[in-house]
Protein backbone atom coordinates (compact mmCIF):
# COMPACT_ATOMS: atom_id res chain seq x y z
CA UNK A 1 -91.95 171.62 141.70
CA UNK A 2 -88.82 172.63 143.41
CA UNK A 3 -88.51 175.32 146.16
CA UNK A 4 -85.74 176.57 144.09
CA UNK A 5 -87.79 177.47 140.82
CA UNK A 6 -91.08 178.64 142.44
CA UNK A 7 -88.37 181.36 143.73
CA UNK A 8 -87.13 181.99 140.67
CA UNK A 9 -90.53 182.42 139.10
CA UNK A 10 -91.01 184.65 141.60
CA UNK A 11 -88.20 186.91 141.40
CA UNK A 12 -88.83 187.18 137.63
CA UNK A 13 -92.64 188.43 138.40
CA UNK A 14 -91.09 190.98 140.99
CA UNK A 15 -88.03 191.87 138.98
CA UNK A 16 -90.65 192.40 135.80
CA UNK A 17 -92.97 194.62 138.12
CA UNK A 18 -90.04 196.68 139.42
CA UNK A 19 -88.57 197.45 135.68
CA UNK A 20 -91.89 198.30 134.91
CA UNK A 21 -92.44 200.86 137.09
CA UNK A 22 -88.94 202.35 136.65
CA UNK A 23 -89.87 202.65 133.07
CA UNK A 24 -92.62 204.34 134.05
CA UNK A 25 -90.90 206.57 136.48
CA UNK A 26 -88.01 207.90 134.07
CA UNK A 27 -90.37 207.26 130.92
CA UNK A 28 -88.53 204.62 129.02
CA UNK A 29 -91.49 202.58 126.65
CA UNK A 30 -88.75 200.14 125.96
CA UNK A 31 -88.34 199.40 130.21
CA UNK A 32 -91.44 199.64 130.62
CA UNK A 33 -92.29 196.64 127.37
CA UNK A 34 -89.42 194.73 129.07
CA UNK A 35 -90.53 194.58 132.54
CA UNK A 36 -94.30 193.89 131.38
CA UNK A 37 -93.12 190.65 129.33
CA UNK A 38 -90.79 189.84 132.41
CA UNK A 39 -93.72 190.00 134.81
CA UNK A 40 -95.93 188.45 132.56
CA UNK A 41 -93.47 185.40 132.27
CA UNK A 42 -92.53 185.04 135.67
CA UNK A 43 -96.54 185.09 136.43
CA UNK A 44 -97.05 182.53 133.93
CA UNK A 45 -94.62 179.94 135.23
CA UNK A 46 -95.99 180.88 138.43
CA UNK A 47 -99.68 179.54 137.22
CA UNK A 48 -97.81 176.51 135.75
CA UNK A 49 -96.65 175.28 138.48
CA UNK A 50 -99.62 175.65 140.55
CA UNK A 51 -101.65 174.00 137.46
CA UNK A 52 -98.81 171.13 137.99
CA UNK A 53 -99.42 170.78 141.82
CA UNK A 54 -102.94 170.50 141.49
CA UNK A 55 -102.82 167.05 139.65
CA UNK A 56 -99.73 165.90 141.67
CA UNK A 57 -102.38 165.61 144.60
């Protein structure tokens, strides 16, 4: 997996957590769904690509 997309995946987990808690914060349900599935996504990918490194070795 590239340096590049573990980043992104990243970024998408942090970026999800961050909307999330905004929601939260000013009590927007629809921020807060949107930064769950965003965190929940980047996360995801995240396990992917460990899941993919694993049998590279």
């Amino acid at each position: 997996m590239k340096f590049e997309d573990r980043v992104a995946h990243q970024a998408r987990a942090t970026r999800g957590r961050v909307k999330k808690l905004l929601g939260k914060a000013t009590g927007s349900a629809r921020l807060q769904s949107e930064g769950r599935r965003e965190q929940f996504r980047g996360n995801l990918e995240r396990a992917a690509d460990k899941l993919r490194d694993a049998f590279r070795r």
